[in-house]
N, C-alpha and C. Protein backbone atom coordinates (compact mmCIF):
# COMPACT_ATOMS: atom_id res chain seq x y z
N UNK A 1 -18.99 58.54 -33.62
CA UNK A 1 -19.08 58.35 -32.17
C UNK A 1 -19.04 56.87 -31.78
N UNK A 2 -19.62 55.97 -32.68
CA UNK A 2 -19.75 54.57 -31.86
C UNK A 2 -18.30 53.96 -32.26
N UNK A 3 -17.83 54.86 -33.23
CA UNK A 3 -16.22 53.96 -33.06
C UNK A 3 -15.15 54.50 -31.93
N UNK A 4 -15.38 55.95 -31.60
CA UNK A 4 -14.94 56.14 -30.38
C UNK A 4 -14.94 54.95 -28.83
N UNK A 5 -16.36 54.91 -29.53
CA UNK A 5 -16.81 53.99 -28.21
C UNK A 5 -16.44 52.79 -28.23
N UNK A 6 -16.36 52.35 -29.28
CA UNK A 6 -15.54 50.97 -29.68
C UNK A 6 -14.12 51.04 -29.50
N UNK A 7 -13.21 51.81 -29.67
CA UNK A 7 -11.78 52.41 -29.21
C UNK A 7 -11.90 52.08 -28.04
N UNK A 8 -12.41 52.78 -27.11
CA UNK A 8 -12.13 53.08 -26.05
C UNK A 8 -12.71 51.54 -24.89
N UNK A 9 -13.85 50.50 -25.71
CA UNK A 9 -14.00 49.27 -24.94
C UNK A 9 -12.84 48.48 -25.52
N UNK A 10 -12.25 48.03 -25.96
CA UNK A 10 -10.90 47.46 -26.80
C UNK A 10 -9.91 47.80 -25.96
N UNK A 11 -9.43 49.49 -25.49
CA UNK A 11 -8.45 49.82 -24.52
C UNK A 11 -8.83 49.15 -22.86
N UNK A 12 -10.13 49.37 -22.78
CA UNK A 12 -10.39 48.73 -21.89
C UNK A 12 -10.21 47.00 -21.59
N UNK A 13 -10.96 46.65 -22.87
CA UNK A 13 -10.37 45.04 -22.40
C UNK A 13 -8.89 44.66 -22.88
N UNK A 14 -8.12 45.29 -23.30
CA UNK A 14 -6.43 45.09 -23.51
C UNK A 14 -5.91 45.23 -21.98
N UNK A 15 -6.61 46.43 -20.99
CA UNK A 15 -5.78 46.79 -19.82
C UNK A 15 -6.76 45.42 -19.26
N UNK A 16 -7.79 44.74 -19.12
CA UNK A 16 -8.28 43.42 -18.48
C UNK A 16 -7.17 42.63 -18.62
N UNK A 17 -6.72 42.14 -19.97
CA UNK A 17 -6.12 41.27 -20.36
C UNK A 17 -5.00 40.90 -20.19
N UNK A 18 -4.50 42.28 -20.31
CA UNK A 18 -2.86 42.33 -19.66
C UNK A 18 -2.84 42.29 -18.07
N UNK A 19 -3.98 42.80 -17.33
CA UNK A 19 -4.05 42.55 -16.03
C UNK A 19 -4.15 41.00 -14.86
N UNK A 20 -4.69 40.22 -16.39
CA UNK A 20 -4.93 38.65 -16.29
C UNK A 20 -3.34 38.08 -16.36
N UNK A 21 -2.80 38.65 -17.56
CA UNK A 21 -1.92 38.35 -17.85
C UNK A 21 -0.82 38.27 -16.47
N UNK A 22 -0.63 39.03 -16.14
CA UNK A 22 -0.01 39.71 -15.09
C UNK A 22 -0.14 38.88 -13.95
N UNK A 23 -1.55 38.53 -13.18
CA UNK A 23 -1.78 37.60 -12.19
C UNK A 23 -1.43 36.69 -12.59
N UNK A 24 -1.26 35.94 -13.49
CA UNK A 24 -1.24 34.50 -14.07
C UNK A 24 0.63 34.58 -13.70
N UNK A 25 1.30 35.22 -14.75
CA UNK A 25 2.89 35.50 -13.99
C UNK A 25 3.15 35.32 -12.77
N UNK A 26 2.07 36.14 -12.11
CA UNK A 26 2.80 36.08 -10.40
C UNK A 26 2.55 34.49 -9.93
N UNK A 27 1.53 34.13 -10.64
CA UNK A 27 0.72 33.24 -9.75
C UNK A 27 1.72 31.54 -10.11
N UNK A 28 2.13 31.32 -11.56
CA UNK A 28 3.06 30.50 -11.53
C UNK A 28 4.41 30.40 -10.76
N UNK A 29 5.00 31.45 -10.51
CA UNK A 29 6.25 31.19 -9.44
C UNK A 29 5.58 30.84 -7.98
N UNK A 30 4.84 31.40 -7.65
CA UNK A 30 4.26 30.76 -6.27
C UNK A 30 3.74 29.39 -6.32
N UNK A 31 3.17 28.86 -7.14
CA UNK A 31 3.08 27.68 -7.46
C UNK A 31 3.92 26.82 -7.21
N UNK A 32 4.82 27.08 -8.09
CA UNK A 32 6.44 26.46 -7.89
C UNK A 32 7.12 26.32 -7.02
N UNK A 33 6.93 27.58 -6.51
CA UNK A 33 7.57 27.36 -4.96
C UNK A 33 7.13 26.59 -3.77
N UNK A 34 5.37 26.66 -4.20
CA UNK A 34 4.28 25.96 -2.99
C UNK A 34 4.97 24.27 -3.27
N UNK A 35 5.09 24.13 -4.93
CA UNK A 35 5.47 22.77 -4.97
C UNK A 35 6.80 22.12 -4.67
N UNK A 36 8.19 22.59 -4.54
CA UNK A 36 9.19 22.96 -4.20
C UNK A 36 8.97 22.55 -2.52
N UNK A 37 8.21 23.58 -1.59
CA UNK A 37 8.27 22.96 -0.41
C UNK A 37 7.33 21.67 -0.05
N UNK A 38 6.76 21.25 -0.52
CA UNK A 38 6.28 20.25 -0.75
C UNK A 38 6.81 18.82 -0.92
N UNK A 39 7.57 19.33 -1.80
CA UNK A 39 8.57 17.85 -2.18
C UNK A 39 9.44 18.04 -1.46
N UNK A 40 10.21 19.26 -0.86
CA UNK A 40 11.37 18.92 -0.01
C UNK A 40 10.77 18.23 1.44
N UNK A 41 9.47 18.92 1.73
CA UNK A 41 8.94 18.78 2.84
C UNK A 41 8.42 16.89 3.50
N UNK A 42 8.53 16.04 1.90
CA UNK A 42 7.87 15.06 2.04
C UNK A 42 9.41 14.74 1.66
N UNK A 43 10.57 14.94 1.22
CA UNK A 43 12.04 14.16 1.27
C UNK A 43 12.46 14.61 2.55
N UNK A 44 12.34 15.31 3.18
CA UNK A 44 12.85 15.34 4.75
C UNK A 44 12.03 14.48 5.70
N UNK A 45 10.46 14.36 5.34
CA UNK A 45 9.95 13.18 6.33
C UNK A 45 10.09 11.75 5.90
N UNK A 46 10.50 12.18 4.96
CA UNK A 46 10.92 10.29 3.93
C UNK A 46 12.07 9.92 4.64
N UNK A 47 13.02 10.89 5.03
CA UNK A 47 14.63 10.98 5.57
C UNK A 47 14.65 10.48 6.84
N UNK A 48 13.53 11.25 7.88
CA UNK A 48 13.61 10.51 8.59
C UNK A 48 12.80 9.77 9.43
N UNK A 49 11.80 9.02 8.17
CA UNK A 49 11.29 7.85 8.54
C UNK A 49 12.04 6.68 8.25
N UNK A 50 13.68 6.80 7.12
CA UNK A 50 14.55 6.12 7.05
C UNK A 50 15.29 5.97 7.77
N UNK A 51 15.57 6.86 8.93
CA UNK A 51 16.57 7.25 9.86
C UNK A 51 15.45 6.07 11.03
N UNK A 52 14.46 6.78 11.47
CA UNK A 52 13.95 6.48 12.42
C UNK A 52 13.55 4.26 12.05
N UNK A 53 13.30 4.02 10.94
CA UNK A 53 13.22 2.72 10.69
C UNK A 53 14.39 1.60 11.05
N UNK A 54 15.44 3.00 10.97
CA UNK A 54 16.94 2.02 10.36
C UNK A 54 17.25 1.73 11.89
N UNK A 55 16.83 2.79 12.94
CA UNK A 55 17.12 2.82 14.17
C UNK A 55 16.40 1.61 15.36
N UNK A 56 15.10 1.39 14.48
CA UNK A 56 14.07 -0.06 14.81
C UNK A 56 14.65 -1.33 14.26
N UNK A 57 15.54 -1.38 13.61
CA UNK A 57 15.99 -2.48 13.19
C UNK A 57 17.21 -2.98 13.84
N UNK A 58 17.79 -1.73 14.06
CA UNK A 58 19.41 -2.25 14.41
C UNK A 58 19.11 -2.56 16.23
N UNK A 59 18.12 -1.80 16.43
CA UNK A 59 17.95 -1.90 17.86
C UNK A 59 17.43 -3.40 18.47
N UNK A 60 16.42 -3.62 17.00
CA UNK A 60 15.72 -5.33 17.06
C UNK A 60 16.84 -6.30 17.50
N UNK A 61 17.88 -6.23 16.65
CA UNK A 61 19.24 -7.78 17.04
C UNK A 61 19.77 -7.55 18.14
């Protein structure tokens, strides 16, 4: 009987594990993506704080 019972906590923490497993998968592509808009998000305000600088200068002469 107690190896039954031992079977059956083992199945149990394999379905934990693989369930960890599983969140962890999802959870790196969203990551990626969070970081992805991020960097585009800070090269489009980089863009046009170059735009908007270049426009303070030429306007200066």
């Amino acid at each position: 009987k107690p190896r039954k019972q031992h079977k059956k906590m083992k199945r149990a923490l394999m379905a934990l594990l693989l369930a960890y497993k599983l969140k962890f998968a999802t959870l790196i592509p969203t990551m990626i993506g969070g970081l992805v808009l991020l960097v585009s998000t800070t090269a489009l305000a980089g863009f046009f704080f170059a735009i908007f600088a270049a426009l303070l200068g030429l306007r200066g002469n």
